[in-house]
C-alpha atoms as a PDB file:
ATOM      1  CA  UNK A   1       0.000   0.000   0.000  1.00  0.00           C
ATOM      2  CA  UNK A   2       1.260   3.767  -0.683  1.00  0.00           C
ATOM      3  CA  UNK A   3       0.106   6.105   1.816  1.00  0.00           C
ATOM      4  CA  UNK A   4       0.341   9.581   1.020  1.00  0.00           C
ATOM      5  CA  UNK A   5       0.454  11.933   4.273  1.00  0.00           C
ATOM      6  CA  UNK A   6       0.104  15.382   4.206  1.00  0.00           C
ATOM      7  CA  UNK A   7       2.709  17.109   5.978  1.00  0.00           C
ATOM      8  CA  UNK A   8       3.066  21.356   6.904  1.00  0.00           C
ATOM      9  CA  UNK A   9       5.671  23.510   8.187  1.00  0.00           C
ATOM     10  CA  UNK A  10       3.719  25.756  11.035  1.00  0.00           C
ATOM     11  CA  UNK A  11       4.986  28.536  13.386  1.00  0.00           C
ATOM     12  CA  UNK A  12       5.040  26.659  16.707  1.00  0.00           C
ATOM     13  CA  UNK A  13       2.425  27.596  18.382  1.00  0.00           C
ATOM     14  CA  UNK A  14       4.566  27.841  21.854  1.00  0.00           C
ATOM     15  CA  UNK A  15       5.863  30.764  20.219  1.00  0.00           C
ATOM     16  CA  UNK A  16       4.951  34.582  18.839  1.00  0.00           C
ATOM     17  CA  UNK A  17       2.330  34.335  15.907  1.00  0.00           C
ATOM     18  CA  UNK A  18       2.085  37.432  14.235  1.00  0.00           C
ATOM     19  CA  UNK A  19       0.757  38.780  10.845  1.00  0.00           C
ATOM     20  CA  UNK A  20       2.261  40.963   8.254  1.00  0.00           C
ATOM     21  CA  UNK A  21       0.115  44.190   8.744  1.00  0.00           C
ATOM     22  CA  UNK A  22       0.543  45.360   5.345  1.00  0.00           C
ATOM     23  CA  UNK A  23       0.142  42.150   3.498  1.00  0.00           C
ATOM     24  CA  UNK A  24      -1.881  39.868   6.096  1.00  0.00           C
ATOM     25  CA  UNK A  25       0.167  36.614   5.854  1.00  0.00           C
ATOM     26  CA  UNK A  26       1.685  34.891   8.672  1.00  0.00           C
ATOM     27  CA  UNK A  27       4.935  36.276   9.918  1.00  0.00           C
ATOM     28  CA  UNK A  28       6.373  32.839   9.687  1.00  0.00           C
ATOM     29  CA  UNK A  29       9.962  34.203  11.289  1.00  0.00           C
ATOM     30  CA  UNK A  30       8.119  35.268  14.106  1.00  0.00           C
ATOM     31  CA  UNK A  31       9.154  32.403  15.960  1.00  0.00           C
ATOM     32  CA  UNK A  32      10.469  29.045  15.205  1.00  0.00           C
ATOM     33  CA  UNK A  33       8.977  26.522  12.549  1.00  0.00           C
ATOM     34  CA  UNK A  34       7.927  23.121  13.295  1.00  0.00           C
ATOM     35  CA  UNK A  35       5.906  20.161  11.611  1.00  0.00           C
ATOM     36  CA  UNK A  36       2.224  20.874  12.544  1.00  0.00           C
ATOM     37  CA  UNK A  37       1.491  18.237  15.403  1.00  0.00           C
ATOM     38  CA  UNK A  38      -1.466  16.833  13.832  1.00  0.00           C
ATOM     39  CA  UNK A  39      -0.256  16.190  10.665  1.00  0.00           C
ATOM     40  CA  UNK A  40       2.719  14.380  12.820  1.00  0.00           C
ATOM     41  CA  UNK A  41      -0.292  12.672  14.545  1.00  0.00           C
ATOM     42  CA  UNK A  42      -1.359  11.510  10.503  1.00  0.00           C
ATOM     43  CA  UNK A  43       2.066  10.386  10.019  1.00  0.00           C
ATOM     44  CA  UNK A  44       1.938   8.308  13.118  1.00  0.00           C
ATOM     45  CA  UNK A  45      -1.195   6.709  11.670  1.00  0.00           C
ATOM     46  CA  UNK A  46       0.486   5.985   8.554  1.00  0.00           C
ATOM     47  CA  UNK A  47       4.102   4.661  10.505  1.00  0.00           C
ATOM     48  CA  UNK A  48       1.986   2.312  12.585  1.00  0.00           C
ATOM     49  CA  UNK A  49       0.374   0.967   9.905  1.00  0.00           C
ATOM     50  CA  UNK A  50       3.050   0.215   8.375  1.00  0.00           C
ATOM     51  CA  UNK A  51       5.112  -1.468  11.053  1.00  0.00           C
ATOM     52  CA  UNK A  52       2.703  -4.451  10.824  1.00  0.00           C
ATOM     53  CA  UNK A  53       2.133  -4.275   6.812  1.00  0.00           C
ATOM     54  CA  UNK A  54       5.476  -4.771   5.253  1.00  0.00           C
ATOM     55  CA  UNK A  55       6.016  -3.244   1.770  1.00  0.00           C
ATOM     56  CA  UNK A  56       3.687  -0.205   2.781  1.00  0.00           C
ATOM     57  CA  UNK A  57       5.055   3.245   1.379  1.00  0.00           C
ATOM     58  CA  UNK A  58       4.718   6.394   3.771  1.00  0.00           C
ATOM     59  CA  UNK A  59       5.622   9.479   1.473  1.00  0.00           C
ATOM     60  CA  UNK A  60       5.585  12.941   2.508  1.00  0.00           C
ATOM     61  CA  UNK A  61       3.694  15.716   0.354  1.00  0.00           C
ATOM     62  CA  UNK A  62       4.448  19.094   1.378  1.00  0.00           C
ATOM     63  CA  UNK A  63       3.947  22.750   0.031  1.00  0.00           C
ATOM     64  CA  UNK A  64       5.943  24.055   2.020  1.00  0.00           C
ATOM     65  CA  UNK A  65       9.654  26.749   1.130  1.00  0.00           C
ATOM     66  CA  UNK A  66      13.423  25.414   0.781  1.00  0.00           C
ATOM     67  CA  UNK A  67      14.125  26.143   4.651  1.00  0.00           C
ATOM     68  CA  UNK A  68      11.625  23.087   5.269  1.00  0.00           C
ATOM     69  CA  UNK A  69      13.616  20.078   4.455  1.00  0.00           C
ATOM     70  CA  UNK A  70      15.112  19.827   7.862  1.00  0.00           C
ATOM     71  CA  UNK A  71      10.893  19.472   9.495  1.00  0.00           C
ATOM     72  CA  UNK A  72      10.557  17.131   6.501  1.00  0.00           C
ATOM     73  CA  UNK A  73      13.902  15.877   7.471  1.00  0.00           C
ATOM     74  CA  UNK A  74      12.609  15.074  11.009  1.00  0.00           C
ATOM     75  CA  UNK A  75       9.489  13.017   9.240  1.00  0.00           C
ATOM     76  CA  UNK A  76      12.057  10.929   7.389  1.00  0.00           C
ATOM     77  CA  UNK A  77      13.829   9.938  10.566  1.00  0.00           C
ATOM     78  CA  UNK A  78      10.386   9.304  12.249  1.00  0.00           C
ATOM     79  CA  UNK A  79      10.103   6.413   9.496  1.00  0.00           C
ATOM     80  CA  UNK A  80       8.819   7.873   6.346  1.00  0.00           C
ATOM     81  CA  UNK A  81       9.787   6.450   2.617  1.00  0.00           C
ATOM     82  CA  UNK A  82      10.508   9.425   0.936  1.00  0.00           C
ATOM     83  CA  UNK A  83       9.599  13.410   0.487  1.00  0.00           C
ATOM     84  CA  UNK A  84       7.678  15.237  -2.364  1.00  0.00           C
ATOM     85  CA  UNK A  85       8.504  19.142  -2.051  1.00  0.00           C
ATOM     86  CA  UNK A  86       6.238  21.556  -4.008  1.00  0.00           C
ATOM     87  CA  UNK A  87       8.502  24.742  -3.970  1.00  0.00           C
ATOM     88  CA  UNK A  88       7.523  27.770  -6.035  1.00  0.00           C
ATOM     89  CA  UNK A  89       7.246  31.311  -4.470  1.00  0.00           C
ATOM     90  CA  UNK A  90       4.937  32.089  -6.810  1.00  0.00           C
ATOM     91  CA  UNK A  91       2.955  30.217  -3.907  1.00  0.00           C
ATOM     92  CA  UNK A  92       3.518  32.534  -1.605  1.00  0.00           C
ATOM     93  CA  UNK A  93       0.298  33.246   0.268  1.00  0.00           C
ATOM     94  CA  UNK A  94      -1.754  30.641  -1.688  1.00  0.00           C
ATOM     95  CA  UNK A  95      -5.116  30.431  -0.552  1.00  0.00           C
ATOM     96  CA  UNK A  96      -7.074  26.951   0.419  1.00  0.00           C
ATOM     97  CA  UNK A  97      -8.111  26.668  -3.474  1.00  0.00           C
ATOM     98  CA  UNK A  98      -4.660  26.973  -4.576  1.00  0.00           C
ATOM     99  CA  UNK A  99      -3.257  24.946  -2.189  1.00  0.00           C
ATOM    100  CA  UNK A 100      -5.270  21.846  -2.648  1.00  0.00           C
ATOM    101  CA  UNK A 101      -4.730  22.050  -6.526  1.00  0.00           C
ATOM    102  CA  UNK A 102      -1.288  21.549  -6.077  1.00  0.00           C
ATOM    103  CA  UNK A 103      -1.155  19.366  -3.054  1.00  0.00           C
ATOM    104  CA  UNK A 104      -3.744  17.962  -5.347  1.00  0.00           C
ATOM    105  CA  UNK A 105      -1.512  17.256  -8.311  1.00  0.00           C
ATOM    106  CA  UNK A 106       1.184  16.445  -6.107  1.00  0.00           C
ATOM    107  CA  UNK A 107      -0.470  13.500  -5.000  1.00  0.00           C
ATOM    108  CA  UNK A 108      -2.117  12.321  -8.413  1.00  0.00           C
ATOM    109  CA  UNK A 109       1.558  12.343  -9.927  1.00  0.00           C
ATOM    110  CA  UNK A 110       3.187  10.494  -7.304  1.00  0.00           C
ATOM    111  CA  UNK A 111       0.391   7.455  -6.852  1.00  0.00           C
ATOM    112  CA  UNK A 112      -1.355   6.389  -3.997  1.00  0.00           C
ATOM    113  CA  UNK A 113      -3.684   4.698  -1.974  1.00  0.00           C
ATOM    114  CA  UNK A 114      -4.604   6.452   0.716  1.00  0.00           C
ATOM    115  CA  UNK A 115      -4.356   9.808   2.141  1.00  0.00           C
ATOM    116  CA  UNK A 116      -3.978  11.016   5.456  1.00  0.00           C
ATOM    117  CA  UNK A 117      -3.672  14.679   6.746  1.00  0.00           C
ATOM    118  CA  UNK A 118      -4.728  16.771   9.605  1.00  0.00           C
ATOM    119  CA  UNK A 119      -8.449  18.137  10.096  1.00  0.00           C
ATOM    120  CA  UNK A 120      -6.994  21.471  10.670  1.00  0.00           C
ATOM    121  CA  UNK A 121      -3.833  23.357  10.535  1.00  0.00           C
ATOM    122  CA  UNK A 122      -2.581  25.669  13.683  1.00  0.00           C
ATOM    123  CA  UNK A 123      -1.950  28.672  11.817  1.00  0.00           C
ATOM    124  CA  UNK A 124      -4.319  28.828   8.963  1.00  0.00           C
ATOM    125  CA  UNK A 125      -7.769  27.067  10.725  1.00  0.00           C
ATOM    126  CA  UNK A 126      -9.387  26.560   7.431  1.00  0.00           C
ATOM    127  CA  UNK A 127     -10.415  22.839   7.689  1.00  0.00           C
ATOM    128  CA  UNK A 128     -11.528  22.354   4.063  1.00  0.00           C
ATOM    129  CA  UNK A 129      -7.884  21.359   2.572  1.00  0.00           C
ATOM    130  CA  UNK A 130      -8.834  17.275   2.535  1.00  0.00           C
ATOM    131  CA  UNK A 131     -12.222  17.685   1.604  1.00  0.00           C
ATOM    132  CA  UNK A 132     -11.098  19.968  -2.014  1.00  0.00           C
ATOM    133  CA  UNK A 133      -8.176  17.310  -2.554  1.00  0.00           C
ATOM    134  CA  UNK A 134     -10.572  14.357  -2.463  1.00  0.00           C
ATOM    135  CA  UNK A 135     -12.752  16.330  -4.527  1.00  0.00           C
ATOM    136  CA  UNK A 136      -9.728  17.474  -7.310  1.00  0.00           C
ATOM    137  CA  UNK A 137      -8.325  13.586  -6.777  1.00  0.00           C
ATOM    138  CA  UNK A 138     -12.407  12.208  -7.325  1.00  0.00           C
ATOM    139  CA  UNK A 139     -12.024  10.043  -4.578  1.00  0.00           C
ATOM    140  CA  UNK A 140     -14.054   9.452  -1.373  1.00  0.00           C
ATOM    141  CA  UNK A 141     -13.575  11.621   1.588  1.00  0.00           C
ATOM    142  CA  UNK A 142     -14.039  10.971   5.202  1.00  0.00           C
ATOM    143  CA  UNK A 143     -12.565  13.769   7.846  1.00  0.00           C
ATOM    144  CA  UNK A 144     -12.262  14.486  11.342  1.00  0.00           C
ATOM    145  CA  UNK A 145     -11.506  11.124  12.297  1.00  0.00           C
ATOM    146  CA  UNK A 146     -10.983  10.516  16.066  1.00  0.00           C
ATOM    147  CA  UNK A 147     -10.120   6.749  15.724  1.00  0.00           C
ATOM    148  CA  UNK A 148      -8.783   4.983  12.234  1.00  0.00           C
ATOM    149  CA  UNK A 149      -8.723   1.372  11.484  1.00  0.00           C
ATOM    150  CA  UNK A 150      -6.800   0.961   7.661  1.00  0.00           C
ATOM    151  CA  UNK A 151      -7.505  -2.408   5.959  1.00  0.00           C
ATOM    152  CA  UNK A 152      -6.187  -3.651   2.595  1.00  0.00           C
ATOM    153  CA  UNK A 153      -8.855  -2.402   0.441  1.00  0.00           C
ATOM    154  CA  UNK A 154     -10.863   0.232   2.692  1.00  0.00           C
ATOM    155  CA  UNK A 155     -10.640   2.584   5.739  1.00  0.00           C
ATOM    156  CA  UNK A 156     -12.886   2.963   8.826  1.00  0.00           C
ATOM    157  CA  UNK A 157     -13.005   5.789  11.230  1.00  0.00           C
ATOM    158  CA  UNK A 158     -15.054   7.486  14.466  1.00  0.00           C
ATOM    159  CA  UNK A 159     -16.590  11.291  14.060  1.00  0.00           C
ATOM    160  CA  UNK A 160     -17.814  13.106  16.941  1.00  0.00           C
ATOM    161  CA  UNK A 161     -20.729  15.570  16.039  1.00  0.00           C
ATOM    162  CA  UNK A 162     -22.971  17.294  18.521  1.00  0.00           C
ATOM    163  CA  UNK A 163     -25.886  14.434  17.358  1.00  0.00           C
ATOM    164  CA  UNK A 164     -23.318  11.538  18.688  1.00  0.00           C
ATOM    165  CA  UNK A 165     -20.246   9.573  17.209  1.00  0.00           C
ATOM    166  CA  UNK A 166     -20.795   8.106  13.967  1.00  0.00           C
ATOM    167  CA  UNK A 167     -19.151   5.331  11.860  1.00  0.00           C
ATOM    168  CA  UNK A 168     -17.592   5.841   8.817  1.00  0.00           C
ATOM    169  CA  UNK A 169     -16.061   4.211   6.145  1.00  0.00           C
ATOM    170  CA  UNK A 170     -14.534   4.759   2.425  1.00  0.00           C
ATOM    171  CA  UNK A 171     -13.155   2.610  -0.128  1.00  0.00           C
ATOM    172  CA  UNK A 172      -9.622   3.250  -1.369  1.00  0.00           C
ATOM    173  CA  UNK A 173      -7.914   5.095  -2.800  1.00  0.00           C
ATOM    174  CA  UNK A 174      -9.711   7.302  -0.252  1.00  0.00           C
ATOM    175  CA  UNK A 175      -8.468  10.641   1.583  1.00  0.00           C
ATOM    176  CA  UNK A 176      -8.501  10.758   5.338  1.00  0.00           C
ATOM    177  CA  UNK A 177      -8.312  13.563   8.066  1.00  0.00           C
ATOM    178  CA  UNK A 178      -7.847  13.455  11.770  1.00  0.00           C
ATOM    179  CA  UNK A 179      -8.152  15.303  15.087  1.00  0.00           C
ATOM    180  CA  UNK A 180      -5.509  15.388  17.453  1.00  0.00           C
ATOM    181  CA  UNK A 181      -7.352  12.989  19.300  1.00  0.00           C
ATOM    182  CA  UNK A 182      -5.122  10.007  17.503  1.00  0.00           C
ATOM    183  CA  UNK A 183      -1.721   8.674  19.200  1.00  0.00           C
ATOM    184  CA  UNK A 184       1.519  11.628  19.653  1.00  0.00           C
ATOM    185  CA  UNK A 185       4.157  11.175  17.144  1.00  0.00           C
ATOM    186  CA  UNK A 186       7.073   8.292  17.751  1.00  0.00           C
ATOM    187  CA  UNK A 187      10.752  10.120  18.432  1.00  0.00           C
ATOM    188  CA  UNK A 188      13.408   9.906  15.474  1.00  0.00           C
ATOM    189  CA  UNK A 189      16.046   7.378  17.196  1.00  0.00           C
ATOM    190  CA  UNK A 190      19.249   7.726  16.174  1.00  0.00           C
ATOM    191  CA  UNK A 191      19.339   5.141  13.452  1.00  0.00           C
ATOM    192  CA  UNK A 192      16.194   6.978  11.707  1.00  0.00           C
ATOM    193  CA  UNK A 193      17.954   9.872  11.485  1.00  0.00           C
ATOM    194  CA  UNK A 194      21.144   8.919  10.024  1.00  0.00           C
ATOM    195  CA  UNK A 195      18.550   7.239   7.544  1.00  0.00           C
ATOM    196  CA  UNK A 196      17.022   9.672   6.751  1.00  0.00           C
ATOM    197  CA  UNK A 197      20.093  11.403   5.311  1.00  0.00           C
ATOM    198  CA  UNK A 198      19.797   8.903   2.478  1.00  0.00           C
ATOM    199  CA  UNK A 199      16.093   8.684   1.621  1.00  0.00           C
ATOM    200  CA  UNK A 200      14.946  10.092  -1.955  1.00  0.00           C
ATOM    201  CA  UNK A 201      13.801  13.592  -1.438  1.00  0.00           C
ATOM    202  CA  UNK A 202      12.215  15.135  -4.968  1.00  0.00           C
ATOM    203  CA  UNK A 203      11.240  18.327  -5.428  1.00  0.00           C
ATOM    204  CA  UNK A 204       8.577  19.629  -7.446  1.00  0.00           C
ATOM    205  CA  UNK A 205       7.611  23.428  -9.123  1.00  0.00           C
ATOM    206  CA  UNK A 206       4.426  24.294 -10.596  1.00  0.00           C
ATOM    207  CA  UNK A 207       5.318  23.598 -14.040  1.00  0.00           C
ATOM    208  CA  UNK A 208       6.109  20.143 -12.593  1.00  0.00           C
ATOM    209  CA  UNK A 209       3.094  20.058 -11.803  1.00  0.00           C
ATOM    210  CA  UNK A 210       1.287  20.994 -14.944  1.00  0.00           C
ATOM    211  CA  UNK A 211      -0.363  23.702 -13.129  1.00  0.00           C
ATOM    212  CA  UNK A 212       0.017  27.763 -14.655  1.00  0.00           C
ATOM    213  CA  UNK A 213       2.454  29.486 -12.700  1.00  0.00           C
ATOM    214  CA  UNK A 214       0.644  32.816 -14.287  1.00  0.00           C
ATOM    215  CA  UNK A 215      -2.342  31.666 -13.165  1.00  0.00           C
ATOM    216  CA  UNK A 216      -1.001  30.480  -9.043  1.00  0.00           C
ATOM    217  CA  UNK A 217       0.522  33.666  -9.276  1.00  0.00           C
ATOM    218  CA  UNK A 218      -3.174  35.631  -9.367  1.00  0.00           C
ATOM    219  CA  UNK A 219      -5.182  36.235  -6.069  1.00  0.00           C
ATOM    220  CA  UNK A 220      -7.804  33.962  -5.764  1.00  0.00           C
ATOM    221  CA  UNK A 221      -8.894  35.039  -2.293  1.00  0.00           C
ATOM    222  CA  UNK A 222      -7.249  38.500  -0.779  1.00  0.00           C
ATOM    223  CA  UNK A 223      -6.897  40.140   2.769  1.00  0.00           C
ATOM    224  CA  UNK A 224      -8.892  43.061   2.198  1.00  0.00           C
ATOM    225  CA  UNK A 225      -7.796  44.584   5.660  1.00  0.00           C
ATOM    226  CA  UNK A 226      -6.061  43.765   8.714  1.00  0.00           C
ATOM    227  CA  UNK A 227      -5.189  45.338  11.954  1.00  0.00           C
ATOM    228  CA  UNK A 228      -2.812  44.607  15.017  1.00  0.00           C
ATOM    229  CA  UNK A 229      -4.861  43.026  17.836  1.00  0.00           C
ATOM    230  CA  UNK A 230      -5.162  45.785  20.738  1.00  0.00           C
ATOM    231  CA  UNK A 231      -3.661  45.646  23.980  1.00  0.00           C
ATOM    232  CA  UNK A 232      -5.544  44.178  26.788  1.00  0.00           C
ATOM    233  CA  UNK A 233      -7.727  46.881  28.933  1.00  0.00           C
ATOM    234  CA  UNK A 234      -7.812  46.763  32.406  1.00  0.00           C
ATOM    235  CA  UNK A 235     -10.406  45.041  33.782  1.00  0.00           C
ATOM    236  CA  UNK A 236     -13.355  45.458  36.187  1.00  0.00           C
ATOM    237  CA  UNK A 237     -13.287  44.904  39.815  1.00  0.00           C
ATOM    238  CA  UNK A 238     -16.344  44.685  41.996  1.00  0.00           C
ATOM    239  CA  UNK A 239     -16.170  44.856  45.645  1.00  0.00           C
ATOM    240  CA  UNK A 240     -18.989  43.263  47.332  1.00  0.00           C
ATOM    241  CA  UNK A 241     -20.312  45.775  49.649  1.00  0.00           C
ATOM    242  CA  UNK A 242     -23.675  44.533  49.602  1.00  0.00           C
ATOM    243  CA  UNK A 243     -24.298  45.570  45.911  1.00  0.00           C
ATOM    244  CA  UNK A 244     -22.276  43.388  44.337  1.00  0.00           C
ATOM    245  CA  UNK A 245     -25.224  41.816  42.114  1.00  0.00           C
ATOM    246  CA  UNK A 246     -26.155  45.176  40.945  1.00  0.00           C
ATOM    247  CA  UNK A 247     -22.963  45.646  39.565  1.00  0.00           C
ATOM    248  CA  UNK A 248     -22.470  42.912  38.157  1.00  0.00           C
ATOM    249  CA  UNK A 249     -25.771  42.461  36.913  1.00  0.00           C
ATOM    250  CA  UNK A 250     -25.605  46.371  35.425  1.00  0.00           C
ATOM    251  CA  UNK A 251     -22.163  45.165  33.848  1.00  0.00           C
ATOM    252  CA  UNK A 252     -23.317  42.831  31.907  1.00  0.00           C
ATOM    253  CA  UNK A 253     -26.233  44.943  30.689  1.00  0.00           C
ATOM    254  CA  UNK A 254     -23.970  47.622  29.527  1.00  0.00           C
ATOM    255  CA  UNK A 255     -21.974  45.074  27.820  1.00  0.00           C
ATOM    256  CA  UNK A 256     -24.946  43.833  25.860  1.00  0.00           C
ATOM    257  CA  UNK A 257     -23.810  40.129  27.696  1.00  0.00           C
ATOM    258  CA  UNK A 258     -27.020  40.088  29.542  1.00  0.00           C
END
């Protein structure tokens, strides 16, 4: 089996996030970059998996810039096959759209099975990126996953919804995504990451791709404004001299939270 998992370089979240006030992307030197965790939580999925299925194929797809390779590096070591790198700048500040058209593509052209990728990623918070790559690759779909059984010719999963937890299941080739309710991440050990040193590592542009860099290079979906966050005001103290519930009652009132 060839399992495809979706892999993205994120700001870590235990650091600054910041935007670019003038062009409203991520300030992605703002503090340090790191693999998102639940796509490491996907890869996990796909590692385990393949520790009892011998012959399986774990590659990494990743749109992601040339200072990556050493978080796509670190997925290597954990026990993946190989890397596929879209790097273009002309994606810089893609949108979801563009994005899954060339994750998309990415995937198509290198084969697969099945893929796996987080439900959401910690800096963007879209959520739709699986759903418009099963669509592009005209497969079935079946996201937020909390627990994932893979068999040899279809997957099985849990959603929770507010109506209850549901079972689901999709034939392959299928896409996947999951919470961060599945299994942390393994540590590279020492021998994975001398291996990983040695495992093939392709990178891909968007004329690789077949896709029309004039065309990535338009706006699809714009910031039309954006604004630092203000500093925290001070906040309200009440001391209860006997008309504390007035005040607080006459607080929330004027704060339309009552």
């Amino acid at each position: 089996m060839k399992i495809v998992v979706l892999l993205k370089e994120v700001p870590d979240t235990y650091g600054d996030r910041k935007l670019h006030l003038e062009s409203g992307l991520a300030d992605r030197g703002a503090s340090d970059a790191t693999a998102d965790e639940v796509d490491e939580r996907a890869l996990e999925l796909a590692l385990t998996y393949a520790d009892s299925n011998p012959g399986t194929e774990v590659v990494l797809v990743s749109m992601a810039p040339e200072s990556a390779v050493t978080t796509l590096r670190k997925g290597l070591a954990m026990g993946g096959t190989s890397v596929v790198q879209i790097v273009d700048e002309r994606l810089v500040g893609a949108d979801t759209g563009l994005t899954a058209e060339v994750l998309a593509a990415a995937t198509a052209q290198t084969g697969f099975d099945l893929v796996i990728a987080g439900n959401v990623s910690t800096d963007g918070y879209g959520g739709v990126v699986p759903a418009m790559i099963a669509e592009l690759l005209g497969v079935p779909q079946a996201t937020n996953l909390e627990q994932v059984q893979i068999f040899a010719d279809h997957v099985a999963g849990t959603r929770a919804t507010e109506a209850g937890t549901f079972t689901v299941t999709a034939p392959l080739p299928a896409v996947i995504s999951v919470t961060e309710k599945l299994p942390e991440a393994r540590f590279p050990n020492f021998k994975g990451i001398m291996a990983a040193k040695k495992k093939p590592h392709e990178t891909l542009t968007l004329a690789d791709l077949g896709i029309d860099p004039d065309d990535a290079s338009k706006a699809r979906s714009i910031v039309i404004a954006v604004a630092e966050r203000p500093a925290r005001a001070a906040g309200v103290t009440i001391v209860d001299e006997g008309t504390a519930g007035e005040q607080l009652a006459d607080y929330l009132i004027s704060n339309r939270l009552a």
